[in-house]
C-alpha atoms as a PDB file:
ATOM      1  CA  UNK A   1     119.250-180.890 -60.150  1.00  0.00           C
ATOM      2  CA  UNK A   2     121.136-179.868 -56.762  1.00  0.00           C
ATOM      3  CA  UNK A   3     121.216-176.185 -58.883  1.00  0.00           C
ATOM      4  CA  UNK A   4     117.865-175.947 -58.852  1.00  0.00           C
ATOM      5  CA  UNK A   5     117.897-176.585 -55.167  1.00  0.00           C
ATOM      6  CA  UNK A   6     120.614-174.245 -53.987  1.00  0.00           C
ATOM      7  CA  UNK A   7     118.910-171.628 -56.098  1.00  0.00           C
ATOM      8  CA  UNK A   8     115.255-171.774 -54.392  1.00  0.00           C
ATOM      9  CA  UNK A   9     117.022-171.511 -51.136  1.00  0.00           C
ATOM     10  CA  UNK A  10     118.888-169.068 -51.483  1.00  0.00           C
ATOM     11  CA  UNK A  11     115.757-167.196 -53.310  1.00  0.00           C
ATOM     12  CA  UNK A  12     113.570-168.214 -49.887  1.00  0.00           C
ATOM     13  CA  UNK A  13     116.179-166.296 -48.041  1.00  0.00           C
ATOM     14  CA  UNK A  14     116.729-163.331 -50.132  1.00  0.00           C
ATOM     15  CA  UNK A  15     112.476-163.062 -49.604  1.00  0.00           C
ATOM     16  CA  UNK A  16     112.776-164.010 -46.102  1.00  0.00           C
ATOM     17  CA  UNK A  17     114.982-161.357 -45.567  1.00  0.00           C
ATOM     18  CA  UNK A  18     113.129-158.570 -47.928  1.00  0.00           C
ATOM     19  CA  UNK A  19     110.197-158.951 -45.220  1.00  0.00           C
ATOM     20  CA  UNK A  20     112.199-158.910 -42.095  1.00  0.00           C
ATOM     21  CA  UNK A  21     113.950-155.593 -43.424  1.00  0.00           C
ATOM     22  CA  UNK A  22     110.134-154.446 -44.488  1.00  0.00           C
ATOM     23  CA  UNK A  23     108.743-155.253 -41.015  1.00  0.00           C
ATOM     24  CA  UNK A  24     111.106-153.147 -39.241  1.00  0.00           C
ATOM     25  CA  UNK A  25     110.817-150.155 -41.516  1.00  0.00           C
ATOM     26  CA  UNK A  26     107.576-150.185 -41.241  1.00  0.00           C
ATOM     27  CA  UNK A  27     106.995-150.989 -37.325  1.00  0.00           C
ATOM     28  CA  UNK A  28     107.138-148.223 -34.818  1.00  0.00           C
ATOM     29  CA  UNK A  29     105.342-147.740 -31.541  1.00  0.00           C
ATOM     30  CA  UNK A  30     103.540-144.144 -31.043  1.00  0.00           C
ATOM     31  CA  UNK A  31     102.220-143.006 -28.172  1.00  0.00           C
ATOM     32  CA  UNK A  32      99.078-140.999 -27.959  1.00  0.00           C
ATOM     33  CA  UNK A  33      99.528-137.568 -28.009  1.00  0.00           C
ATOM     34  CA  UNK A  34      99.507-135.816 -24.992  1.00  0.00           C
ATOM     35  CA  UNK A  35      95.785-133.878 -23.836  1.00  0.00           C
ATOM     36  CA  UNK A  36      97.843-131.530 -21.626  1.00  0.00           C
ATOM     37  CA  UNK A  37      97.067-128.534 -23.432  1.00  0.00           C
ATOM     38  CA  UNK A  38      93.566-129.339 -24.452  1.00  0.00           C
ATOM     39  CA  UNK A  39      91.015-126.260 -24.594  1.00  0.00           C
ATOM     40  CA  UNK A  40      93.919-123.807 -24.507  1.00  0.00           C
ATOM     41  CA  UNK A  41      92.667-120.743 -23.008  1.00  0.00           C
ATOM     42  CA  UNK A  42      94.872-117.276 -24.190  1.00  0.00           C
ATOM     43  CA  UNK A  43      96.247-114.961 -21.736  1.00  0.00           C
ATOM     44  CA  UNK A  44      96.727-112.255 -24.283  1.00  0.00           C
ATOM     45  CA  UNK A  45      93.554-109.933 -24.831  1.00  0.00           C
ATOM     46  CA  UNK A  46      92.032-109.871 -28.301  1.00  0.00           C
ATOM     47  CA  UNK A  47      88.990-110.512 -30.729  1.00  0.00           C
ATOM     48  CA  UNK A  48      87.130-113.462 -30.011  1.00  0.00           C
ATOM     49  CA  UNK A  49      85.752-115.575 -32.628  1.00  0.00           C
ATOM     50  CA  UNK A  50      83.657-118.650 -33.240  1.00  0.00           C
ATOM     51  CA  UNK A  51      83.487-120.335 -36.475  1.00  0.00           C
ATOM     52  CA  UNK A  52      81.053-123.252 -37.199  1.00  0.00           C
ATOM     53  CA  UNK A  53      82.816-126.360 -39.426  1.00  0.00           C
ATOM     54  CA  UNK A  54      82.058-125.884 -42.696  1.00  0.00           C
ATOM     55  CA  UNK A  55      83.778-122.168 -42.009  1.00  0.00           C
ATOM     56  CA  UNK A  56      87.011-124.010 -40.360  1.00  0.00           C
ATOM     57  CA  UNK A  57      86.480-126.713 -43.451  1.00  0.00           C
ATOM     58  CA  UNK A  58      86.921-124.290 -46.187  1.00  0.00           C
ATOM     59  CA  UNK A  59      89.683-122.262 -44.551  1.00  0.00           C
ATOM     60  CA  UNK A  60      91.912-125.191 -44.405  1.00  0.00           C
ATOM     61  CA  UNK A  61      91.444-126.573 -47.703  1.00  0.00           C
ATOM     62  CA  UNK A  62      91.568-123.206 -49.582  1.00  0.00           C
ATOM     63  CA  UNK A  63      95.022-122.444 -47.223  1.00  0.00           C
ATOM     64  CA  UNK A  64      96.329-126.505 -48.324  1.00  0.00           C
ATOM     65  CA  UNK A  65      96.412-125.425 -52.125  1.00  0.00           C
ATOM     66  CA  UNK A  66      96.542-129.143 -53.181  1.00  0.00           C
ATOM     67  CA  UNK A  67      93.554-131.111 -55.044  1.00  0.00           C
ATOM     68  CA  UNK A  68      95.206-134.446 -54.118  1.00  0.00           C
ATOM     69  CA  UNK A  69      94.912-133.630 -50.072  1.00  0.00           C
ATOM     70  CA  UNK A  70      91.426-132.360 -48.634  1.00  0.00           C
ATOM     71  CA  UNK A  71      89.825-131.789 -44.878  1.00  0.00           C
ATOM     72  CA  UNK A  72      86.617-132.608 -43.926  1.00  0.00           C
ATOM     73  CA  UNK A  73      84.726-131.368 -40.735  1.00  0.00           C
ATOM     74  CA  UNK A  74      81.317-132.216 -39.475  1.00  0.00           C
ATOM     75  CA  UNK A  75      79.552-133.088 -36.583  1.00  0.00           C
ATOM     76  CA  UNK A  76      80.954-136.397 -36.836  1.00  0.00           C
ATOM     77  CA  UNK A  77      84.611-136.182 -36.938  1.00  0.00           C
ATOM     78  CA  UNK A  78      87.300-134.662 -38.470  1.00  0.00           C
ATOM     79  CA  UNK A  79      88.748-136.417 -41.705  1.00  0.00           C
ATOM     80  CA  UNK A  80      91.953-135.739 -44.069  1.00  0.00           C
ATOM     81  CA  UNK A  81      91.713-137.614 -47.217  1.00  0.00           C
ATOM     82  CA  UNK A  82      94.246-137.992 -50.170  1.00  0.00           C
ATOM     83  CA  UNK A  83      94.914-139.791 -53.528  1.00  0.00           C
ATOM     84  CA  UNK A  84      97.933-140.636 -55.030  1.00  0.00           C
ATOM     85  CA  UNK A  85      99.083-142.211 -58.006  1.00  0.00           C
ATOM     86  CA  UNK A  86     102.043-144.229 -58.029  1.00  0.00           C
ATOM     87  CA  UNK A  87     103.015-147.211 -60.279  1.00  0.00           C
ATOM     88  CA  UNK A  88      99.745-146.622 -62.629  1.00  0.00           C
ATOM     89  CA  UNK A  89      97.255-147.340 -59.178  1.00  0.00           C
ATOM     90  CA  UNK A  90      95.170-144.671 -57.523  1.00  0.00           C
ATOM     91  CA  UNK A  91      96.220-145.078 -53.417  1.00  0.00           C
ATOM     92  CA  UNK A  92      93.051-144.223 -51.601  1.00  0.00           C
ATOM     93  CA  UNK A  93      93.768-142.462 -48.024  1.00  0.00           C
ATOM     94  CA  UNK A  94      91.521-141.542 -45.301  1.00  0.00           C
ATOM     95  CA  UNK A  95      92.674-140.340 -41.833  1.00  0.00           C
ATOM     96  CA  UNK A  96      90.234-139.893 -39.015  1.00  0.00           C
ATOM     97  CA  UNK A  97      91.466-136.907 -36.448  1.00  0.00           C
ATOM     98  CA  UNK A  98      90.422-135.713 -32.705  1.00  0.00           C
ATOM     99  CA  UNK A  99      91.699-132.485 -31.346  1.00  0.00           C
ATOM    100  CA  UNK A 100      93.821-132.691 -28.579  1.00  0.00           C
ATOM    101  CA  UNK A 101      95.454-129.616 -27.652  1.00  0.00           C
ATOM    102  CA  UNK A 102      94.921-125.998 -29.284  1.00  0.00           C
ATOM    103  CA  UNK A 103      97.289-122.776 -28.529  1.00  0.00           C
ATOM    104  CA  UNK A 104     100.047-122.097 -31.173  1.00  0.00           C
ATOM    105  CA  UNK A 105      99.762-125.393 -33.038  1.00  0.00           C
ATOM    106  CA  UNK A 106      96.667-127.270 -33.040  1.00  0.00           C
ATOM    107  CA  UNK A 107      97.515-131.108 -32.391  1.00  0.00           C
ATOM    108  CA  UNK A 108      95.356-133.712 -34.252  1.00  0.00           C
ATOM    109  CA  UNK A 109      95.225-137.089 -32.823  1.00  0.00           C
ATOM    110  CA  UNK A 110      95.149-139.911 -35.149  1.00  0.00           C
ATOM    111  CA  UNK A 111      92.388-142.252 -34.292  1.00  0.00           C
ATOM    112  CA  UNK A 112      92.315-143.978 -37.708  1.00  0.00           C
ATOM    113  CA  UNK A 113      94.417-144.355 -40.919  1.00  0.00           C
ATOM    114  CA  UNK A 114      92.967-146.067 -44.295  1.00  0.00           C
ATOM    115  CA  UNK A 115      95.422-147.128 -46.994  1.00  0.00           C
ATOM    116  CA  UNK A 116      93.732-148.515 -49.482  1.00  0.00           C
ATOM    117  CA  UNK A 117      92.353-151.354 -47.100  1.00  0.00           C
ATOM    118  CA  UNK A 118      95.874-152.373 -46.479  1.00  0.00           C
ATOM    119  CA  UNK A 119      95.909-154.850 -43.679  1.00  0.00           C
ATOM    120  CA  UNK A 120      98.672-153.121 -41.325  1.00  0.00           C
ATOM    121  CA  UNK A 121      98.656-152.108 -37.949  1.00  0.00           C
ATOM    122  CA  UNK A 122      97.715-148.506 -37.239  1.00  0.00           C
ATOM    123  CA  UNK A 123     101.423-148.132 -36.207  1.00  0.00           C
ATOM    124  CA  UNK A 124     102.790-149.456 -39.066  1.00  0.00           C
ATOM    125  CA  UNK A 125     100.191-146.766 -41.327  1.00  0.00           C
ATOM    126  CA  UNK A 126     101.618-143.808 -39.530  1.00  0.00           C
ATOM    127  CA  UNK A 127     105.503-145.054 -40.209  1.00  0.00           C
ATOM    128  CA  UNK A 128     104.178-145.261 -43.801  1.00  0.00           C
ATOM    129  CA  UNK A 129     102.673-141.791 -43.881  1.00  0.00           C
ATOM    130  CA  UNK A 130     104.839-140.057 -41.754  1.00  0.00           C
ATOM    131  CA  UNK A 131     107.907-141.131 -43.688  1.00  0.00           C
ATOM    132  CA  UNK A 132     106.442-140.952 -47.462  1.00  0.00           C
ATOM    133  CA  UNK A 133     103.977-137.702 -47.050  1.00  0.00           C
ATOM    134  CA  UNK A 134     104.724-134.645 -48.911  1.00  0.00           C
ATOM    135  CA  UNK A 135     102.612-131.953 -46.681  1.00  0.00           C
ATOM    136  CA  UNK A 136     101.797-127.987 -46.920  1.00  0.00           C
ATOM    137  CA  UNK A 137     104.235-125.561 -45.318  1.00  0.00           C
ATOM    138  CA  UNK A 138     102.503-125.393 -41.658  1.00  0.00           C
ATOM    139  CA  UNK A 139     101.417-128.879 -41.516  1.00  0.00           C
ATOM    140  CA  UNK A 140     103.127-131.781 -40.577  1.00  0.00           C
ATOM    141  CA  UNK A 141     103.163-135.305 -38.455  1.00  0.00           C
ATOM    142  CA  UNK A 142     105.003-135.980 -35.254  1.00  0.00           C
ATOM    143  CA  UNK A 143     107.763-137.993 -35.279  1.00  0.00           C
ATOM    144  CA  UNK A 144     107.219-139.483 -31.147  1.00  0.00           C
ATOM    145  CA  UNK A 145     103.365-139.122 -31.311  1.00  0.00           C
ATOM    146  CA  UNK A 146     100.455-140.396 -33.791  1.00  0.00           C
ATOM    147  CA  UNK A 147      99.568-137.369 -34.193  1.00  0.00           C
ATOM    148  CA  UNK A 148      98.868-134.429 -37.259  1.00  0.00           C
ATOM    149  CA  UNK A 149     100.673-131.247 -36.029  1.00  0.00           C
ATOM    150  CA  UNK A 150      98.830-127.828 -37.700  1.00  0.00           C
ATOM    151  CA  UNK A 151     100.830-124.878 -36.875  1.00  0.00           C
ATOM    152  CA  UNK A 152      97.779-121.701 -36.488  1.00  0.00           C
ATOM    153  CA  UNK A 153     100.251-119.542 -38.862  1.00  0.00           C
ATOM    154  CA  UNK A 154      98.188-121.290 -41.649  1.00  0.00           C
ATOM    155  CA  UNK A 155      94.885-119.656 -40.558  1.00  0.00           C
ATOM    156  CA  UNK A 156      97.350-116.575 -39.732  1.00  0.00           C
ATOM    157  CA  UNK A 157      98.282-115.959 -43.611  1.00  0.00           C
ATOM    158  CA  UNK A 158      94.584-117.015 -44.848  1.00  0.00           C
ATOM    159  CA  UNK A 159      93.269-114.168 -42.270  1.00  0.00           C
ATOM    160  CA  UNK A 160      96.351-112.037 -41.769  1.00  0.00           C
ATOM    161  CA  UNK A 161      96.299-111.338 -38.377  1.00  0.00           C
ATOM    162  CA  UNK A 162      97.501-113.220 -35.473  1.00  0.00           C
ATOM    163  CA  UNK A 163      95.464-116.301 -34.861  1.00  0.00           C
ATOM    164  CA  UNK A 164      95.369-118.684 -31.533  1.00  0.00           C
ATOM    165  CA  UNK A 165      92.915-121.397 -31.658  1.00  0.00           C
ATOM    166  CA  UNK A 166      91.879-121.427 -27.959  1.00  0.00           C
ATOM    167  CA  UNK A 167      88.926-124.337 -28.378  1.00  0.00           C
ATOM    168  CA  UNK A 168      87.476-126.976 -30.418  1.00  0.00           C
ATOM    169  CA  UNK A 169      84.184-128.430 -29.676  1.00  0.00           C
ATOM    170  CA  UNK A 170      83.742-129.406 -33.420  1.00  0.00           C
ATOM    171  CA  UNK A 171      80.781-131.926 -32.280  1.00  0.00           C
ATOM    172  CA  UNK A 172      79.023-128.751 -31.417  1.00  0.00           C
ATOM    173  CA  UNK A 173      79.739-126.814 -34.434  1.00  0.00           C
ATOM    174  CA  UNK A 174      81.905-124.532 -33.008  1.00  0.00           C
ATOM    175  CA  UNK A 175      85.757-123.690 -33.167  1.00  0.00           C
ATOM    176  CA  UNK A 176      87.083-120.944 -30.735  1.00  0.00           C
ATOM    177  CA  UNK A 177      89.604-118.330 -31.310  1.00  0.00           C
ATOM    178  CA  UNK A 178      91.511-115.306 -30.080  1.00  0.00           C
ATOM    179  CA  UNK A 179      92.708-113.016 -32.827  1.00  0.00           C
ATOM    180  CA  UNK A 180      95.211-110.225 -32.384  1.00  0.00           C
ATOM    181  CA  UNK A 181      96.545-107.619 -34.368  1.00  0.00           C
END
């Protein structure tokens, strides 16, 4: 009988342990990314255009190249969305975004992450994201910020010439950008 005991406790502490080990993985502190360079205005002389969202919208998902991942823009917000399968179960993923800076690389803050209605902190959903996603060549999260990093080279290849995105006023309908040869 004193077996039986030794055994439970030692399998209490073995758990105990698992979810000490699992809370530190999985909690980091982000900061909000930085609005510094918000409505980025280019120096360099070139063609300006404006795009309305569903334009911007089908860009980026014909430049991602992966039916798993897709962008959606409206008037409403600004929404990445991907399904996975792992272990036989379909992982549902939704992640709201707000522009926050525009020049070279367009920065995305994260305002909201959905993981299957997992019940984990918002920091916690980045670490999990950050550290498991597998994205396109051009996009990609920050590691100090909660925040979606799109470099404009991906609108550069789609387009081939040089594109700066120098505003986004997407509740508007309307994406601004300098384009040079």
């Amino acid at each position: 009988m004193n077996i039986w005991k030794w055994l439970f406790i030692i399998l209490l502490l073995v758990n105990v342990g698992i979810g000490i080990w699992l809370f530190t993985i999985l909690d980091g502190s982000y900061e909000a990314p930085s609005s510094e360079n918000d409505n980025y205005v280019s120096s360099e002389s070139g063609i300006e255009i404006t795009m309305n969202n569903d334009a911007v919208e089908s860009v980026l998902n014909e430049s991602i190249n992966d039916d798993s991942l897709s962008i959606s823009v409206d008037e409403t917000g600004i929404m990445l969305d991907a399904v996975q399968e792992a272990y036989g179960f379909t992982i549902d993923t939704s992640i709201e975004l707000d522009p926050v800076s525009t020049g070279d690389e367009v920065v995305f803050e994260i305002s909201n992450i959905n993981i299957s209605d997992l019940p984990l902190t918002q920091d916690m959903l980045y670490s999990l994201i950050r550290t498991q996603a597998d994205l396109p060549e051009g996009i990609r999260f920050s590691d100090a910020e909660r925040a979606l990093i799109v470099d404009s080279a991906v609108l550069t290849e789609q387009l081939e010439w040089d594109v700066k995105v120098d505003s986004i006023d997407y509740e508007n309908d309307e994406w601004y950008f300098s384009i040079t040869r």
